[in-house]
N, C-alpha and C. Protein backbone atom coordinates (compact mmCIF):
# COMPACT_ATOMS: atom_id res chain seq x y z
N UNK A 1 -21.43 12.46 -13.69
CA UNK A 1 -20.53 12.67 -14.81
C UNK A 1 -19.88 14.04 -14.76
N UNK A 2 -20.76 14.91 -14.23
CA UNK A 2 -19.74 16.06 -14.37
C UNK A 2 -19.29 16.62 -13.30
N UNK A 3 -19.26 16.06 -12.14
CA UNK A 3 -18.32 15.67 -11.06
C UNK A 3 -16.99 15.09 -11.40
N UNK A 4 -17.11 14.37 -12.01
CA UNK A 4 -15.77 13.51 -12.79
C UNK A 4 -15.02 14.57 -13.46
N UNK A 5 -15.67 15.30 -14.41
CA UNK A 5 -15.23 16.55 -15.33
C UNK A 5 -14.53 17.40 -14.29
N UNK A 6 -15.00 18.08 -13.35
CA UNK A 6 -14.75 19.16 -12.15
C UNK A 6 -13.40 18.35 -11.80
N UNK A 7 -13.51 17.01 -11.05
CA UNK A 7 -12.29 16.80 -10.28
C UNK A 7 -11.02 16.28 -11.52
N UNK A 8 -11.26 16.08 -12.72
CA UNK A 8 -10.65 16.31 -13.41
C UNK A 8 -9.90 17.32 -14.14
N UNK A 9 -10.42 19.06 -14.36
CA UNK A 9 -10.19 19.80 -14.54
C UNK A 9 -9.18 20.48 -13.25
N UNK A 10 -10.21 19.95 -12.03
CA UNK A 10 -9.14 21.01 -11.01
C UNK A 10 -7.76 19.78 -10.78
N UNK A 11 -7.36 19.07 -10.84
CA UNK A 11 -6.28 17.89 -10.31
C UNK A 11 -5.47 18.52 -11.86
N UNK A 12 -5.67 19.05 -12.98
CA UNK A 12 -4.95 20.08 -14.39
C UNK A 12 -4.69 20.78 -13.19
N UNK A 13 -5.24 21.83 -12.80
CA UNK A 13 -4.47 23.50 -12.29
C UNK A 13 -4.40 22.87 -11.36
N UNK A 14 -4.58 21.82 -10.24
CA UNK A 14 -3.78 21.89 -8.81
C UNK A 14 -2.57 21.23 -9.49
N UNK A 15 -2.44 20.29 -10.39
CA UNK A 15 -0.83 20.25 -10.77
C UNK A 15 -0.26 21.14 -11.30
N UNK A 16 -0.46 21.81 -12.07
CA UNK A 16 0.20 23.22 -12.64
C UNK A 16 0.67 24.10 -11.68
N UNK A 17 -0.26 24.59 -10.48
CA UNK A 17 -0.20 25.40 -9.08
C UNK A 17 0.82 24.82 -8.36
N UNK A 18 1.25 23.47 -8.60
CA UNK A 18 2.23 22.69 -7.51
C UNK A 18 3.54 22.82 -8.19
N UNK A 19 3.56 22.88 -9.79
CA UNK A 19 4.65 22.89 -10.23
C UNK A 19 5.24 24.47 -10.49
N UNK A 20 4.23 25.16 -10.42
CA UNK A 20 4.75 26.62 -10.71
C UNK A 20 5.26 27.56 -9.10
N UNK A 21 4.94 26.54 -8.15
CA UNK A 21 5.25 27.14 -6.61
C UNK A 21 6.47 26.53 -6.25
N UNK A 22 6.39 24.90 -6.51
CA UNK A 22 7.44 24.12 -6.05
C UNK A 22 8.78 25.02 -6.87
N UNK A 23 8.92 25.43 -8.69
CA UNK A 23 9.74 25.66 -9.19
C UNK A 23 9.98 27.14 -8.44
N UNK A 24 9.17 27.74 -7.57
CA UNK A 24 9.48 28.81 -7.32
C UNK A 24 10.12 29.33 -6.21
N UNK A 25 9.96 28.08 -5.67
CA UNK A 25 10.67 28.12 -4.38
C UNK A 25 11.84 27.36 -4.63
N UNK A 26 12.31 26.15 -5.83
CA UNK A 26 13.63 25.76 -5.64
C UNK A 26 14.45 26.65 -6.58
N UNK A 27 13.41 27.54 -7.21
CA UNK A 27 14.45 29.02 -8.37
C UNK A 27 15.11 29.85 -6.26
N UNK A 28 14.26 30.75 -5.26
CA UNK A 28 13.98 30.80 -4.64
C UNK A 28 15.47 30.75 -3.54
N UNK A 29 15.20 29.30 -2.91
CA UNK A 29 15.94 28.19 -2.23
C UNK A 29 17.42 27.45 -2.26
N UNK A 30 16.74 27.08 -3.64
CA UNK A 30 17.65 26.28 -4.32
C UNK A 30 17.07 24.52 -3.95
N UNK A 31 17.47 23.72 -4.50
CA UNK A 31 16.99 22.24 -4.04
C UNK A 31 17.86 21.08 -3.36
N UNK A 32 18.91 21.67 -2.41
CA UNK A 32 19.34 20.90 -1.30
C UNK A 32 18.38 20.33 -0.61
N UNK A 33 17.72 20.79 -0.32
CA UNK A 33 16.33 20.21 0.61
C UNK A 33 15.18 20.48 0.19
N UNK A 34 14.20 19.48 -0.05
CA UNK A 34 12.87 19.61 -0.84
C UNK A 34 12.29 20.62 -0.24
N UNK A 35 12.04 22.36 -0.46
CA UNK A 35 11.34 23.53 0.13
C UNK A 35 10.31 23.31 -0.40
N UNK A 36 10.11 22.73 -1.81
CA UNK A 36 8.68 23.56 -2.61
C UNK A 36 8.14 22.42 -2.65
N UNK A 37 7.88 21.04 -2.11
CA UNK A 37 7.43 20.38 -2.04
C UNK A 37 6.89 20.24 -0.35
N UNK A 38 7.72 20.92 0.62
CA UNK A 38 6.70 21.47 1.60
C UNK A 38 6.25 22.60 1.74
N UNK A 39 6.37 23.46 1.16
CA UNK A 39 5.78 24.90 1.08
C UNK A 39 4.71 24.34 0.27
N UNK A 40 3.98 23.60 -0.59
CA UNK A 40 3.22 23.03 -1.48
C UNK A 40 2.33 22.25 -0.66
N UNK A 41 3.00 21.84 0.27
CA UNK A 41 2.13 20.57 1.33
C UNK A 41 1.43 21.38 2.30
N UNK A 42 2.05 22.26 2.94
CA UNK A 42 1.78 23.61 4.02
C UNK A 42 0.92 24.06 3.36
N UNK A 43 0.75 24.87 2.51
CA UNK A 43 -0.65 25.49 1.84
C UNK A 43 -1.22 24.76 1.62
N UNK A 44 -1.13 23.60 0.87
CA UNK A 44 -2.08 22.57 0.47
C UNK A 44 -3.36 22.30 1.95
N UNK A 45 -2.62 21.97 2.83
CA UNK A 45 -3.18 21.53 4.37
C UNK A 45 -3.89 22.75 4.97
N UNK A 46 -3.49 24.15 4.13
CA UNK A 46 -4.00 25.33 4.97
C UNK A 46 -5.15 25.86 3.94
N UNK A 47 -4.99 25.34 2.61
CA UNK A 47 -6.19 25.77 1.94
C UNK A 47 -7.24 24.71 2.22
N UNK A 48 -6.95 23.13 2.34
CA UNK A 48 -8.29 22.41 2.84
C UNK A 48 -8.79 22.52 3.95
N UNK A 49 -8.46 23.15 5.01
CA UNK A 49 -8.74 23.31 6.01
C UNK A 49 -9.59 24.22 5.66
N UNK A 50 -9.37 25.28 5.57
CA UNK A 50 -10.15 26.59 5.19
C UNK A 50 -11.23 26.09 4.52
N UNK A 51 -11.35 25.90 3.06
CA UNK A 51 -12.42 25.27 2.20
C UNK A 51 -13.29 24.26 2.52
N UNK A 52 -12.72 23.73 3.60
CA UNK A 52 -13.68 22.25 4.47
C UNK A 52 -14.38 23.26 5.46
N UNK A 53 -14.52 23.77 6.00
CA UNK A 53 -15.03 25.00 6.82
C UNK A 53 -15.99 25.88 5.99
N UNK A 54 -15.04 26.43 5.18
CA UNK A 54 -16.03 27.64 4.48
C UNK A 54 -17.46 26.61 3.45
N UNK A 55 -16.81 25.70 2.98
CA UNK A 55 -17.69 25.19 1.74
C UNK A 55 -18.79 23.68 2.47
N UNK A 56 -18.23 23.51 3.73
CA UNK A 56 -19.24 22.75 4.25
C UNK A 56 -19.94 22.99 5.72
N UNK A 57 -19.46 24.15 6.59
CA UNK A 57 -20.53 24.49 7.25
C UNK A 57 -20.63 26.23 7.22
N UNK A 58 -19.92 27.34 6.30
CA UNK A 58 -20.06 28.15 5.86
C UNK A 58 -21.30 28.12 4.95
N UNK A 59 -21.04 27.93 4.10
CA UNK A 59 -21.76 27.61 2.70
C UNK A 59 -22.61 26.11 2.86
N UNK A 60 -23.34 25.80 3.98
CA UNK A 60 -23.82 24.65 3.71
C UNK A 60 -24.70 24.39 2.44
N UNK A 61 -25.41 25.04 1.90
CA UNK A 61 -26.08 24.96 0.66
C UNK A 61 -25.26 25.16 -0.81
N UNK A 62 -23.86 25.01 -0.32
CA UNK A 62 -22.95 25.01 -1.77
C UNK A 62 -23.19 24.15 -2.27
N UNK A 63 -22.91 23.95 -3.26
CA UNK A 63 -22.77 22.81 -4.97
C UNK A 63 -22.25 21.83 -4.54
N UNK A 64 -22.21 20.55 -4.38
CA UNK A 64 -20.97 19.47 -4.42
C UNK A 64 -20.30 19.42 -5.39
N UNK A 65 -20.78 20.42 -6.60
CA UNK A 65 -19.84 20.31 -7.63
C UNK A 65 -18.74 21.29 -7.15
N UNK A 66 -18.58 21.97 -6.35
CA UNK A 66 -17.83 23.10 -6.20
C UNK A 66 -16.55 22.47 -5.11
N UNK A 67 -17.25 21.09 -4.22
CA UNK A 67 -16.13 20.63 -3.74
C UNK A 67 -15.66 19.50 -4.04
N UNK A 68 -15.86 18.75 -4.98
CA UNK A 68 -15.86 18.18 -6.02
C UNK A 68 -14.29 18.63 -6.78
N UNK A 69 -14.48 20.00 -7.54
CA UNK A 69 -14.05 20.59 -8.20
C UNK A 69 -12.49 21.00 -6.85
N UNK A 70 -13.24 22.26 -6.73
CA UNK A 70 -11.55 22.06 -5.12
C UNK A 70 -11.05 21.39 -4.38
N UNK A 71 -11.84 20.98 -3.62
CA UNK A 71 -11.15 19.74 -2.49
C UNK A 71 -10.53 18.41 -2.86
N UNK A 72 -11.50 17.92 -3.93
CA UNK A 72 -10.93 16.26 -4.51
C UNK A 72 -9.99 16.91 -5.72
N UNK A 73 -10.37 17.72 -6.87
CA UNK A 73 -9.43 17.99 -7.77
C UNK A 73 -8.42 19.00 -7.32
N UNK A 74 -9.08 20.16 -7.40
CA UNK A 74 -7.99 21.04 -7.32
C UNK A 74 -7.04 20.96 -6.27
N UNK A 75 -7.08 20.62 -5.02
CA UNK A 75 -5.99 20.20 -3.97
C UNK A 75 -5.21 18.71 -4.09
N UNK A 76 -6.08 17.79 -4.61
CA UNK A 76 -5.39 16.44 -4.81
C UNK A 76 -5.12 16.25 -6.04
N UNK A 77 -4.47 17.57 -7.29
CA UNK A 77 -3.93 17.65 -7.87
C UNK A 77 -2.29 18.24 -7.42
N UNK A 78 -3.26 19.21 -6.30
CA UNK A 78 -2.19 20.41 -5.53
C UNK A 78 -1.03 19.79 -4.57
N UNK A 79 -1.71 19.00 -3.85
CA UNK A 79 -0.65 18.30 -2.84
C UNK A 79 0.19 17.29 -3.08
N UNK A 80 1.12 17.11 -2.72
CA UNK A 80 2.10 16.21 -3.47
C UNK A 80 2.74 15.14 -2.19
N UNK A 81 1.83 14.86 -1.50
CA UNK A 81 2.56 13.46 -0.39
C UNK A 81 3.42 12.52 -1.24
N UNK A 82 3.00 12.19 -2.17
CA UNK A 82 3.70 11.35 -2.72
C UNK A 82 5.13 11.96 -3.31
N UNK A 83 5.39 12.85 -3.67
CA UNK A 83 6.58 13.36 -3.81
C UNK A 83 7.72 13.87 -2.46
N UNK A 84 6.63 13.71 -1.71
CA UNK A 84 7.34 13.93 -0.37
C UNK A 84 7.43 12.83 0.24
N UNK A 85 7.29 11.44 -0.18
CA UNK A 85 7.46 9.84 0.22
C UNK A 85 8.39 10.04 -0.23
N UNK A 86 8.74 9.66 -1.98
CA UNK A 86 10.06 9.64 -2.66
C UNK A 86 11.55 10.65 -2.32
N UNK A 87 11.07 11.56 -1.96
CA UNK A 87 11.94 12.57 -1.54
C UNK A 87 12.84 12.70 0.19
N UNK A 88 11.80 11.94 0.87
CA UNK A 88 12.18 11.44 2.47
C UNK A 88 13.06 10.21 2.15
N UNK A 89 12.45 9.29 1.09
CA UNK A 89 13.14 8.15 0.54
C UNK A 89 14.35 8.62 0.25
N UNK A 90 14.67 8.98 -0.52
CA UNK A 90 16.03 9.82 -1.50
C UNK A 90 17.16 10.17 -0.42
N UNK A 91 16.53 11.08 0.69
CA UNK A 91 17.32 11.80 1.52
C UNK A 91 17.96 10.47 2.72
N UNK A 92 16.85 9.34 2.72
CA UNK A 92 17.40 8.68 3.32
C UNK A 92 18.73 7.92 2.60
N UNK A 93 18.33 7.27 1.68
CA UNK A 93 18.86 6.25 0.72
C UNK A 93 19.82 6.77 0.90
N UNK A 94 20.57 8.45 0.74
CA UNK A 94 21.45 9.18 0.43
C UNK A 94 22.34 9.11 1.37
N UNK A 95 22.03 8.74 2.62
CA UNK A 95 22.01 8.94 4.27
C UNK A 95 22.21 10.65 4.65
N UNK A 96 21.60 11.07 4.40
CA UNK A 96 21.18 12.56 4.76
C UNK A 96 19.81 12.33 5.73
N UNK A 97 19.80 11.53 6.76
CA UNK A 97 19.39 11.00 7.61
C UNK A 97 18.70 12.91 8.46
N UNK A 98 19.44 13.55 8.86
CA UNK A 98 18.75 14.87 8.74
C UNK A 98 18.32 15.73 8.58
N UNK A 99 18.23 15.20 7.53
CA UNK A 99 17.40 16.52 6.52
C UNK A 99 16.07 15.75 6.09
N UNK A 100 16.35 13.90 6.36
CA UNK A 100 15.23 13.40 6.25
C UNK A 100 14.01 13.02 7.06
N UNK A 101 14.91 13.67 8.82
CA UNK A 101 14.01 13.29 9.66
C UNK A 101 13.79 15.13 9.96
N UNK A 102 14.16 16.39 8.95
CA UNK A 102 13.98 17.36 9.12
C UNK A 102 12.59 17.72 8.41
N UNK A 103 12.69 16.92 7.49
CA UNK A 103 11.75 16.98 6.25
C UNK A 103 10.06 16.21 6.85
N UNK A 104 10.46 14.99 7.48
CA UNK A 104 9.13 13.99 8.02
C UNK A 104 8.81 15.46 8.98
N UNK A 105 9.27 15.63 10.18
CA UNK A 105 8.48 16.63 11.61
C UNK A 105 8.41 17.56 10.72
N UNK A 106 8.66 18.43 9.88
CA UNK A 106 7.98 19.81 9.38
C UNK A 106 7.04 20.14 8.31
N UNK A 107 6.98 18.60 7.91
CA UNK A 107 6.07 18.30 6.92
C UNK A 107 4.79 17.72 7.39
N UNK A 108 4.82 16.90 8.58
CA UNK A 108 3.72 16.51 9.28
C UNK A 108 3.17 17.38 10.03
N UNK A 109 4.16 18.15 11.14
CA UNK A 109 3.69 18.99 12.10
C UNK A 109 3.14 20.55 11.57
N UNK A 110 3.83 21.15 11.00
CA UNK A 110 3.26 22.14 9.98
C UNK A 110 2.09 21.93 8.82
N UNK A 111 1.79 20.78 8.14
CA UNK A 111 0.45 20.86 7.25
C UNK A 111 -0.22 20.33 8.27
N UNK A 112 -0.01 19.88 9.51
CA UNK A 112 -1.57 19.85 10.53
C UNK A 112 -1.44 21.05 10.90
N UNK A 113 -0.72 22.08 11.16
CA UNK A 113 -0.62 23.27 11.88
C UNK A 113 -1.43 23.80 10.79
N UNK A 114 -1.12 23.86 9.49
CA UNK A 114 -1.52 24.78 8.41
C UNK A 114 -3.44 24.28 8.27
N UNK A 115 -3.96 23.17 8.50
CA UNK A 115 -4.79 22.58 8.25
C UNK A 115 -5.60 22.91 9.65
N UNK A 116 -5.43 22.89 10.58
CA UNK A 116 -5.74 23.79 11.92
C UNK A 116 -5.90 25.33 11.63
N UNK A 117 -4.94 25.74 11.33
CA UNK A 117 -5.37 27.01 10.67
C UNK A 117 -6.05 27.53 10.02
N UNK A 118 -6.24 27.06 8.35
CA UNK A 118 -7.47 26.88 7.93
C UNK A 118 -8.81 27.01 8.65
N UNK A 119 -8.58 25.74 9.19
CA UNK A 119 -10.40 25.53 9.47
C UNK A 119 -10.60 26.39 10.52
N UNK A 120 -9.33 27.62 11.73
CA UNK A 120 -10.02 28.57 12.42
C UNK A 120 -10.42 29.74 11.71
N UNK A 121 -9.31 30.40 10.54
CA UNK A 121 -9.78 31.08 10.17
C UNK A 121 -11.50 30.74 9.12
N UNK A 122 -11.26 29.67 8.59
CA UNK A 122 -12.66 29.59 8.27
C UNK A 122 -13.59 29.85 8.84
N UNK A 123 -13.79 29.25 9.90
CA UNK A 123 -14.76 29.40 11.02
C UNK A 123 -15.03 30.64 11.51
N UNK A 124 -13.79 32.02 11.40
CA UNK A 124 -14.16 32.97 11.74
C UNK A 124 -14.89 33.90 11.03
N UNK A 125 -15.04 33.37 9.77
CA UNK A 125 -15.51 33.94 8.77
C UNK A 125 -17.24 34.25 8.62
């Protein structure tokens, strides 16, 4: 039950964290091209990486409430694939065909890059 509470509380501030970065990068940018919905995905991929490292063979004796709380809530509040479905959608529908096949390779290849990253610097830790 209060696992439920944790990934409930953090999926509140990982949406809040997604909307106060995304708006900050299209104040920023501007929103021709979804930035803050991959700048959102990029960290997203570079903070689980890290936290899957640090909080499960760093910290092997951590809480499951603690990843519970970050990993299932607070990041899968944080990350927004699904806004980056609708938004690849959009750009297509639009036929902005390159900005939509700009958006798929830097959104895939960068949050594995960012998520690789993570888990070395974790590890160096």
């Amino acid at each position: 039950m209060i696992a439920n509470f944790l990934i409930f509380i953090g999926c509140g501030f990982g949406g809040l964290a997604r909307y106060w970065v995304s708006n900050l990068m299209y104040f920023v940018f501007g929103k021709e091209f979804p930035i803050g919905t991959l700048i959102v995905n990029i960290t997203g991929s570079f903070i689980m990486g890290f936290l899957f490292i640090i909080l499960l063979d760093k910290f092997v004796t951590s809480s499951p409430l603690w990843r519970s709380f970050l990993l299932v809530g607070f990041l899968g509040g944080y990350t927004t694939f699904s806004s980056f479905s609708i938004e690849t959608f959009n750009l297509i529908e639009s036929a902005q065909y390159l900005y939509a096949i700009i958006n798929i390779i830097l959104s895939v290849a960068i949050c594995i890059g960012g998520a690789w990253l993570g888990v070395i610097l974790g590890r160096q830790l």
